[in-house]
Protein backbone atom coordinates (compact mmCIF):
# COMPACT_ATOMS: atom_id res chain seq x y z
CA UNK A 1 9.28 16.85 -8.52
CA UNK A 2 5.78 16.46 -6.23
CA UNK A 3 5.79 18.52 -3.24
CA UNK A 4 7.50 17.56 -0.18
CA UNK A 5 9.76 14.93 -1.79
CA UNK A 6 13.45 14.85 -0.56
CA UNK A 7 16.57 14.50 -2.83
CA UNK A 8 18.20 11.33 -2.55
CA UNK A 9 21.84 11.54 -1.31
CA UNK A 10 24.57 12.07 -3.53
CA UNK A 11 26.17 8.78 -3.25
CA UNK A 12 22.92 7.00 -4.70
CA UNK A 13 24.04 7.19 -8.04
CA UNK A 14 26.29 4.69 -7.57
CA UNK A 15 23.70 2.08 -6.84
CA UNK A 16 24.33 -1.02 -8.85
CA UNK A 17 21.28 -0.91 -11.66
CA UNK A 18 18.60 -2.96 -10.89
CA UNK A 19 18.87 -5.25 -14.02
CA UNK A 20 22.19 -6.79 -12.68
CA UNK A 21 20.62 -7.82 -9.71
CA UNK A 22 20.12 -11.26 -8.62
CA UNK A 23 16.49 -11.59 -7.68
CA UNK A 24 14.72 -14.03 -5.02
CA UNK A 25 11.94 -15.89 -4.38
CA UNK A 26 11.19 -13.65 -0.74
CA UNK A 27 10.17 -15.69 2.18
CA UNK A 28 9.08 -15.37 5.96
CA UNK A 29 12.48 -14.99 8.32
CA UNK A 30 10.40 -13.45 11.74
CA UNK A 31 9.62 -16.53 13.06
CA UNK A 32 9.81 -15.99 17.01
CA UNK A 33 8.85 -12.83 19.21
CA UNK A 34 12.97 -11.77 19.18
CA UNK A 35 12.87 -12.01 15.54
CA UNK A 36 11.44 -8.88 15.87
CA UNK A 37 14.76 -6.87 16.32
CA UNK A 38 15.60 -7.93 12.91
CA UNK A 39 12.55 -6.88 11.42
CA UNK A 40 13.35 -3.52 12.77
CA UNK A 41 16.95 -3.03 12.28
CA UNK A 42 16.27 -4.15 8.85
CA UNK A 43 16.32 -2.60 5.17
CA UNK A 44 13.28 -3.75 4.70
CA UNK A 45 11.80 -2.08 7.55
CA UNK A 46 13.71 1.22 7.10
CA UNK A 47 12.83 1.19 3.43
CA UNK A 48 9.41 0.33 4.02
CA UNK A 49 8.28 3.32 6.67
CA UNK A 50 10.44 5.53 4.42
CA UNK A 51 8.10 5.04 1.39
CA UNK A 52 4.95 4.83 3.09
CA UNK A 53 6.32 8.51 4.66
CA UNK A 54 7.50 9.84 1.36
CA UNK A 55 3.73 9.26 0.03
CA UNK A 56 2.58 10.57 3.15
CA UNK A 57 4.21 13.77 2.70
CA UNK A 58 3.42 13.30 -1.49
CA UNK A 59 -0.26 13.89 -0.81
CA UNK A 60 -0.54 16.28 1.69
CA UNK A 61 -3.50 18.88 1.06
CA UNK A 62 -4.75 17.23 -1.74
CA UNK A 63 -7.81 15.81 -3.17
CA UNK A 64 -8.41 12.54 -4.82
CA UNK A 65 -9.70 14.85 -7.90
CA UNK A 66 -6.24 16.75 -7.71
CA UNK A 67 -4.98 17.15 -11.40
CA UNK A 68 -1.67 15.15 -10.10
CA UNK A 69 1.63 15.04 -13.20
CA UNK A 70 3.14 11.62 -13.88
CA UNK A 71 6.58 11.57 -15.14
CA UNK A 72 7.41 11.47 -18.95
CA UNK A 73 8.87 8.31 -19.79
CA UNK A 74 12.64 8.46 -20.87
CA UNK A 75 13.35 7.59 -24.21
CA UNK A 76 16.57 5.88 -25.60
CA UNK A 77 17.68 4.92 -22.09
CA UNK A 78 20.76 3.34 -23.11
CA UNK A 79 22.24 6.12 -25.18
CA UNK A 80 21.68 8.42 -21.59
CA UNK A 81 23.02 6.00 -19.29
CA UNK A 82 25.11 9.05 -17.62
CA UNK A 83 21.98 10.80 -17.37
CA UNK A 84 20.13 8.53 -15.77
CA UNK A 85 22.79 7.88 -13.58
CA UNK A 86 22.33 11.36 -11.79
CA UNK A 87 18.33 11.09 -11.82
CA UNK A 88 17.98 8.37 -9.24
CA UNK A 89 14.67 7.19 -8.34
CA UNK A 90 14.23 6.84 -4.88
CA UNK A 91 11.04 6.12 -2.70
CA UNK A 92 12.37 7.90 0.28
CA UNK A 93 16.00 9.22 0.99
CA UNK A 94 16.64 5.90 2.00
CA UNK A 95 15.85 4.27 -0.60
CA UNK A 96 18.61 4.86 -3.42
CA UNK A 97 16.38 3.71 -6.92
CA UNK A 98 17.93 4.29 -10.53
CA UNK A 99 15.33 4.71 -13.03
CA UNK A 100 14.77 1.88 -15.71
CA UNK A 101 13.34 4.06 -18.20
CA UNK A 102 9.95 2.69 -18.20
CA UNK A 103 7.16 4.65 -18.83
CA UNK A 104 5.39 5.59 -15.39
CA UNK A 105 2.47 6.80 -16.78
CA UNK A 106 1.94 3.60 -18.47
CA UNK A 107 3.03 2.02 -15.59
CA UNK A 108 0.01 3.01 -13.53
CA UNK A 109 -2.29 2.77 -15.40
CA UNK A 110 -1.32 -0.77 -16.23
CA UNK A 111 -1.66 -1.20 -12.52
CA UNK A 112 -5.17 -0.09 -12.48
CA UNK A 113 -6.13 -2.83 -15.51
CA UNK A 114 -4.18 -5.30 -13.32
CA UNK A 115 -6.42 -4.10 -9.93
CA UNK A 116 -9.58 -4.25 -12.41
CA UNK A 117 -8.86 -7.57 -13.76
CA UNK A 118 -9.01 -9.07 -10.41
CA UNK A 119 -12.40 -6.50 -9.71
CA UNK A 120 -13.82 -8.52 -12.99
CA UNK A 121 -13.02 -12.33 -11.66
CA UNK A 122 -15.29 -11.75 -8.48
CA UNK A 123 -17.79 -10.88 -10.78
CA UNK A 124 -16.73 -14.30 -12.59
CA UNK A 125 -16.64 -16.18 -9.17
CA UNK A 126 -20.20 -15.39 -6.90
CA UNK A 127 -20.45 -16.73 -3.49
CA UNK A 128 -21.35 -20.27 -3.31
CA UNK A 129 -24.63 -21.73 -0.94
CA UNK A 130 -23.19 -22.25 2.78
CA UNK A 131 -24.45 -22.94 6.00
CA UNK A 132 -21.63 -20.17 7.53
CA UNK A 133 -22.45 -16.71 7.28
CA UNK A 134 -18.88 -15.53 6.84
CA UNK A 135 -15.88 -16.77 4.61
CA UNK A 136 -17.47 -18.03 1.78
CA UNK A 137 -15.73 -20.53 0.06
CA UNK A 138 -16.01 -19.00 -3.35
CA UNK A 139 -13.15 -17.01 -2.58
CA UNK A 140 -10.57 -20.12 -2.41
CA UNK A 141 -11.82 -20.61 -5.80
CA UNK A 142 -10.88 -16.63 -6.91
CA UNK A 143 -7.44 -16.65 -4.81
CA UNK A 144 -6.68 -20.01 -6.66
CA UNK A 145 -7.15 -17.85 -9.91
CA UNK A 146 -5.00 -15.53 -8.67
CA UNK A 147 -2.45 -17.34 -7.21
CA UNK A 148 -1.88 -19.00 -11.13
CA UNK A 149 -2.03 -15.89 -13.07
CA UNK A 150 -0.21 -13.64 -10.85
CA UNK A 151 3.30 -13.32 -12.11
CA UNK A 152 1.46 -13.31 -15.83
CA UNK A 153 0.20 -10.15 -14.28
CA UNK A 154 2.76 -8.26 -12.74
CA UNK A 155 4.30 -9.14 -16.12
CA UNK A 156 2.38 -6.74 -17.43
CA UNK A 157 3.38 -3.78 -15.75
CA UNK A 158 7.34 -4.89 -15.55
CA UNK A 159 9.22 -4.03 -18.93
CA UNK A 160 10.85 -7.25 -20.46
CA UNK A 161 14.44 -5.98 -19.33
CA UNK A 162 13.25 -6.44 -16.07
CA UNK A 163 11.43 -9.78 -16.18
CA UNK A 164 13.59 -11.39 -13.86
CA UNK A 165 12.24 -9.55 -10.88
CA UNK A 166 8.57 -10.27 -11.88
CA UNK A 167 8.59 -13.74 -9.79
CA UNK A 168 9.87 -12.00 -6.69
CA UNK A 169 7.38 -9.34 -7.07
CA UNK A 170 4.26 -10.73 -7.87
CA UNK A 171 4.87 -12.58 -4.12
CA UNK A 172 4.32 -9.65 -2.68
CA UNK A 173 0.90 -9.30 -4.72
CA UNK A 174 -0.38 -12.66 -4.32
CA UNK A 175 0.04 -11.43 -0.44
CA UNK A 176 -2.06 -8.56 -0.29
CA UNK A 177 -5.43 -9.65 -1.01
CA UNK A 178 -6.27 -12.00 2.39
CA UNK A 179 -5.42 -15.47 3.24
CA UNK A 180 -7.26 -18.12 1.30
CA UNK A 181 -7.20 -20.71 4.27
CA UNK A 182 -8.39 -18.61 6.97
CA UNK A 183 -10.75 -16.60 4.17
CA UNK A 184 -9.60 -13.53 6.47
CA UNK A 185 -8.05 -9.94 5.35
CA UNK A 186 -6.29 -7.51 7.33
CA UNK A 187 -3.12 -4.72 7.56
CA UNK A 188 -0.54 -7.26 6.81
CA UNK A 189 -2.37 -7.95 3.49
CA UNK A 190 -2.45 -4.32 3.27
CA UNK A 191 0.92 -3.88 3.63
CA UNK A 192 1.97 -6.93 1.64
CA UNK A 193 0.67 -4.43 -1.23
CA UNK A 194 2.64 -1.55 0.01
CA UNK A 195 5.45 -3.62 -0.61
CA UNK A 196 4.43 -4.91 -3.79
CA UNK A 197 4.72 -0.98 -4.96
CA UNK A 198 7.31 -0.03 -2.69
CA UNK A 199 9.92 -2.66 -4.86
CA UNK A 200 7.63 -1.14 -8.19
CA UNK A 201 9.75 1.80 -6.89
CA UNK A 202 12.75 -0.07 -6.37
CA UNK A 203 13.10 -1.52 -9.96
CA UNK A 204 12.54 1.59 -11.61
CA UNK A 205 8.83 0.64 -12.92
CA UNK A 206 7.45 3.73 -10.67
CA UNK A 207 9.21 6.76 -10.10
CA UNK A 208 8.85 9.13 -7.09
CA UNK A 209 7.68 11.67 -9.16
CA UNK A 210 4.18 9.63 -9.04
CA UNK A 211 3.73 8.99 -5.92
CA UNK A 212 0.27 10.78 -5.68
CA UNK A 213 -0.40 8.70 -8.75
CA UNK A 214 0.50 5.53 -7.20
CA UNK A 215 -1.83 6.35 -3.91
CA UNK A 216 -5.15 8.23 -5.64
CA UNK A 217 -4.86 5.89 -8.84
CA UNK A 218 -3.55 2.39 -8.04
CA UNK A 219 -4.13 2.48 -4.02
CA UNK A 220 -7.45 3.87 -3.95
CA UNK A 221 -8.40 1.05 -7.14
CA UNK A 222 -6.84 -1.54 -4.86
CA UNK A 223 -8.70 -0.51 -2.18
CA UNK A 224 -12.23 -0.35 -3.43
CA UNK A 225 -11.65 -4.21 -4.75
CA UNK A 226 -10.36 -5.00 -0.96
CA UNK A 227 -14.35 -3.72 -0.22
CA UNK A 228 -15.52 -5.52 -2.88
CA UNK A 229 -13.85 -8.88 -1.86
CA UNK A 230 -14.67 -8.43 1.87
CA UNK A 231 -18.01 -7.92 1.12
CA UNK A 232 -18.83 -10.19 -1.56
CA UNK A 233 -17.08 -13.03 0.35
CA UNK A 234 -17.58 -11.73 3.91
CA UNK A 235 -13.89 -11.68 4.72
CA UNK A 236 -13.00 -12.23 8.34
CA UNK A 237 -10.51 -9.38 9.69
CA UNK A 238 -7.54 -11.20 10.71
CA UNK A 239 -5.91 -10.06 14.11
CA UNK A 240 -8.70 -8.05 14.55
CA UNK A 241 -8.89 -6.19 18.23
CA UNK A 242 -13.01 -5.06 17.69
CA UNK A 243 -13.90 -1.89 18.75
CA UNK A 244 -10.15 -1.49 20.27
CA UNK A 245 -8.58 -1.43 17.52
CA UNK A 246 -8.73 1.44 14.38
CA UNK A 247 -10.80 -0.41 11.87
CA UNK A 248 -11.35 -4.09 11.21
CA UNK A 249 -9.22 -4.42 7.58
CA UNK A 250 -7.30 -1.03 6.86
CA UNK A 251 -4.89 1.35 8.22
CA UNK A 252 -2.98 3.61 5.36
CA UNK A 253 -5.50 5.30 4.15
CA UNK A 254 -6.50 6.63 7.32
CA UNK A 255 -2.81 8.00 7.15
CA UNK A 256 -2.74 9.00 4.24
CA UNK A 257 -6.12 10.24 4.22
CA UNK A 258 -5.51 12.58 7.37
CA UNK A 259 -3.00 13.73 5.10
CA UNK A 260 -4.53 14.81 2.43
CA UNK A 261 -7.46 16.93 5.16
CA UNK A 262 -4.16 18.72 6.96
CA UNK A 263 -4.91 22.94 6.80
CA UNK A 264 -8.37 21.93 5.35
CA UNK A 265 -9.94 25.53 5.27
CA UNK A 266 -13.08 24.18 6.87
CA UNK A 267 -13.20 20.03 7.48
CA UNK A 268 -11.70 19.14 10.90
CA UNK A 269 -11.56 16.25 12.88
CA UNK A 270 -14.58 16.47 14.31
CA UNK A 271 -16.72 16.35 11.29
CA UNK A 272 -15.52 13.18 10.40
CA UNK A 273 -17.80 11.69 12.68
CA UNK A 274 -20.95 13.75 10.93
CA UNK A 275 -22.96 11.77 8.02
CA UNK A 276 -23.73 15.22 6.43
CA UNK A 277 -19.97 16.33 5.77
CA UNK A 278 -18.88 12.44 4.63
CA UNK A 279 -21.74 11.86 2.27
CA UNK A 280 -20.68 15.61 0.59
CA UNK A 281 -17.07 15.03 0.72
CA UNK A 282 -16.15 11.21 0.81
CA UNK A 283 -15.15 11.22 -3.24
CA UNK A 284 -12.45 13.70 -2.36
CA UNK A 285 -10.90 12.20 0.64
CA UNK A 286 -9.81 8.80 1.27
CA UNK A 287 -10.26 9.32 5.66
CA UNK A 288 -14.26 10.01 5.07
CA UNK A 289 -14.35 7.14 2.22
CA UNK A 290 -13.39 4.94 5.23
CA UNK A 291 -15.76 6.23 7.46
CA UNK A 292 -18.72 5.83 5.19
CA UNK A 293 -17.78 1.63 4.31
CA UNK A 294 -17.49 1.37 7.98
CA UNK A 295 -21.07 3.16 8.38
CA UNK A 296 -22.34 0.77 5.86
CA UNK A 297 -20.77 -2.10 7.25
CA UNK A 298 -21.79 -1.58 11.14
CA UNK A 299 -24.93 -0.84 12.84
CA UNK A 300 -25.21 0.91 16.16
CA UNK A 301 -23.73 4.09 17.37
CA UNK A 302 -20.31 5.18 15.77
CA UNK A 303 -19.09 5.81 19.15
CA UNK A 304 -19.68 2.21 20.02
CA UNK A 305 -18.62 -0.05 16.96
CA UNK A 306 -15.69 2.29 16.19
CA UNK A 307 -14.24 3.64 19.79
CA UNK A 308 -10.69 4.47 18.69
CA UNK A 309 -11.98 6.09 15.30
CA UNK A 310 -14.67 8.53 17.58
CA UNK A 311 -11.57 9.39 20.59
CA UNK A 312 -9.26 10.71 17.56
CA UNK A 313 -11.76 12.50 16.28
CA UNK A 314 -11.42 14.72 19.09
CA UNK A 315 -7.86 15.36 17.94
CA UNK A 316 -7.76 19.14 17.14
CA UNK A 317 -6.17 19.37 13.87
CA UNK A 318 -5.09 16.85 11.39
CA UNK A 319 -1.69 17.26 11.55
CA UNK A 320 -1.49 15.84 15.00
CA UNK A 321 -4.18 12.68 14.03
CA UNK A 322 -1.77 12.39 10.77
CA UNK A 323 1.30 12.28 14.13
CA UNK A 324 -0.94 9.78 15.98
CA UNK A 325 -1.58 7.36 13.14
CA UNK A 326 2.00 7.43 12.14
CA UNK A 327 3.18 6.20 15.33
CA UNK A 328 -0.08 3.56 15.86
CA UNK A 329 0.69 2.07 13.15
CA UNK A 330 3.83 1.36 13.82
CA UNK A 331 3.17 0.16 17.18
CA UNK A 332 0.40 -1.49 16.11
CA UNK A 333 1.27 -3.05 13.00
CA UNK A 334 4.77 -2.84 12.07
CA UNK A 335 5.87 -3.59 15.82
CA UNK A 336 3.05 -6.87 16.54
CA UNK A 337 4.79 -10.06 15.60
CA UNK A 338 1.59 -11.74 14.58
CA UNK A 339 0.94 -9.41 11.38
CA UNK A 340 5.02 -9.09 10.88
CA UNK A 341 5.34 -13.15 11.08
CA UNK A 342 3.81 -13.80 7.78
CA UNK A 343 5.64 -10.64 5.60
CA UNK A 344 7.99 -12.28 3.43
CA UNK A 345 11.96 -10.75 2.29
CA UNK A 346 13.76 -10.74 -0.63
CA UNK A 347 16.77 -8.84 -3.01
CA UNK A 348 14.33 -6.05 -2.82
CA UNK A 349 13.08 -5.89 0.93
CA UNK A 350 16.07 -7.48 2.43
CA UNK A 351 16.13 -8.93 5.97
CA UNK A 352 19.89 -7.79 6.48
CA UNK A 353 20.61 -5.17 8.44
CA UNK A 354 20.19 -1.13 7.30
CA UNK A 355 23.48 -0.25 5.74
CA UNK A 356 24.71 3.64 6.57
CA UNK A 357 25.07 5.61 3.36
């Protein structure tokens, strides 16, 4: 079991598996500012932080070049139903997951030709002559592509057994990659594909056993198309708050970068801000890989363009900036009704209130 990773309770074996469930289409239910209190009392909330916290904790102290296990994938499921019974997969403590006996190896890596497909359609679909400088309008014309093939897609990472969860899922995908109206991108597409692997986890597809799999393979390969699209298209950062806020279009990997620097023997905060230790070290951590596509992307003093970025690194030690970003981004994100407005709930992140185990 990866380091750090908490046992489910003992009552989570008696989950019902997730083949009998009844999937849903998910849809928006925060629709006014007091909506809010349902977002939060919710088990989509609770299971939501707990994942992002149990991948957190998954990559702490580790490199993007760690040799990282993936688990084995069961074989004849059905004749070790018992067994499987008492190795629950589970996200977070709060999230009670049985295993469907899909491969998880597989499973990733599936997700990475999935993430590269949609790499190898903006290659397919250039940016189209316009008078505006930003939003091209050649992305409409990849998010169209998308928004067709999607749940052909996601169909090929879910096992057949589990094909009736691939419509609600592949919502959650067609979610995460910006809004083709507004041609913008920003943390609630980013967490729209949290979610997307966070009810992965749910079904069984991924196991906890891989979460540094699921962030230095699949999240790091999602998040170097993200560049690609925002630059190829020049994406408008939605809800952006400039040089107040932590960076225009992403927020989890600074979290879970900082986690992966914490009892660095020599990298500390500070250096983040110095060209000389990112260029050296930027392939190993995904914090300083952030820094350098901001350095690339903005002219002028770091201190200027990137305010909150320069205060934190201030922050003696990365365990406390790893604190700090925790609790930003949920007061930031996960607590602003304009980014938690448009995330949608279904059978998997359900709107209903957190029930006590």
């Amino acid at each position: 079991m990866a380091e750090g990773e908490r046992q489910p309770p003992p009552d989570s074996s008696e989950e019902a598996p997730p083949a009998t469930q009844n999937f849903i289409i998910p849809k928006k239910e925060i629709h006014t500012v007091p909506d809010m209190g349902k977002w939060k009392r919710s088990q989509a909330y609770a299971d939501y932080i707990g994942f992002i916290l149990t991948l957190n904790e998954g990559v702490k102290g580790k490199k993007l070049t760690f040799e990282y296990r993936v688990s084995e994938m069961w074989n004849e499921v059905h004749e070790e139903k018992e067994q499987a019974a008492k190795q629950n997969v589970s996200c977070d403590e709060c999230i009670p997951l049985p295993c469907a006996g899909h491969c998880a190896p597989e499973a990733i890596e599936k997700l990475v030709a999935l993430l590269n497909t949609l790499d190898r359609w903006i290659d397919e679909t250039p940016p189209v002559d316009q008078p505006s400088r930003f939003g091209n309008k050649a992305y409409r014309t990849w998010y169209a592509k998308l928004d067709e093939e999607a749940e052909n897609l996601v169909a090929t990472v879910v096992p057949t057994h589990l094909a009736a969860a691939v419509p609600e899922v592949a919502v959650y995908l067609k979610e995460s990659v910006g809004n083709s109206t507004r041609i913008d991108y920003g943390t609630g597409h980013e967490a729209a594909f949290a979610a997307f692997l966070c009810c992965l986890c749910k079904i069984g597809v991924l196991r906890v056993d891989d979460q540094i799999a699921i962030v230095f393979k699949v999240f790091n390969r999602y998040l170097e198309v993200m560049r690609k699209l925002q630059k190829t298209y020049r994406m408008e950062p939605a809800g952006s708050q400039g040089v107040w806020g932590l960076d225009d279009f992403q927020f989890l990997p600074f979290i879970w970068g900082s986690s992966q620097l914490i009892d660095h023997p020599y990298l500390e905060p500070r250096h983040f801000v110095d060209e000389k230790a990112v260029n050296e070290n930027h392939k190993d951590y995904m914090f300083l890989e952030c820094i350098l596509f901001i350095t690339e992307m903005k002219t002028g003093p770091f201190a200027e363009h990137s305010n909150q970025l320069w205060n934190i690194s201030a922050v003696p030690s990365w365990s406390k900036v790893n604190q700090g970003l925790i609790r930003m981004y949920k007061a930031e994100c996960l607590e602003k009704f304009p980014v938690i407005q448009h995330f949608k709930f279904g059978s998997l992140l359900p709107i209903h209130p957190v029930t006590s185990g």
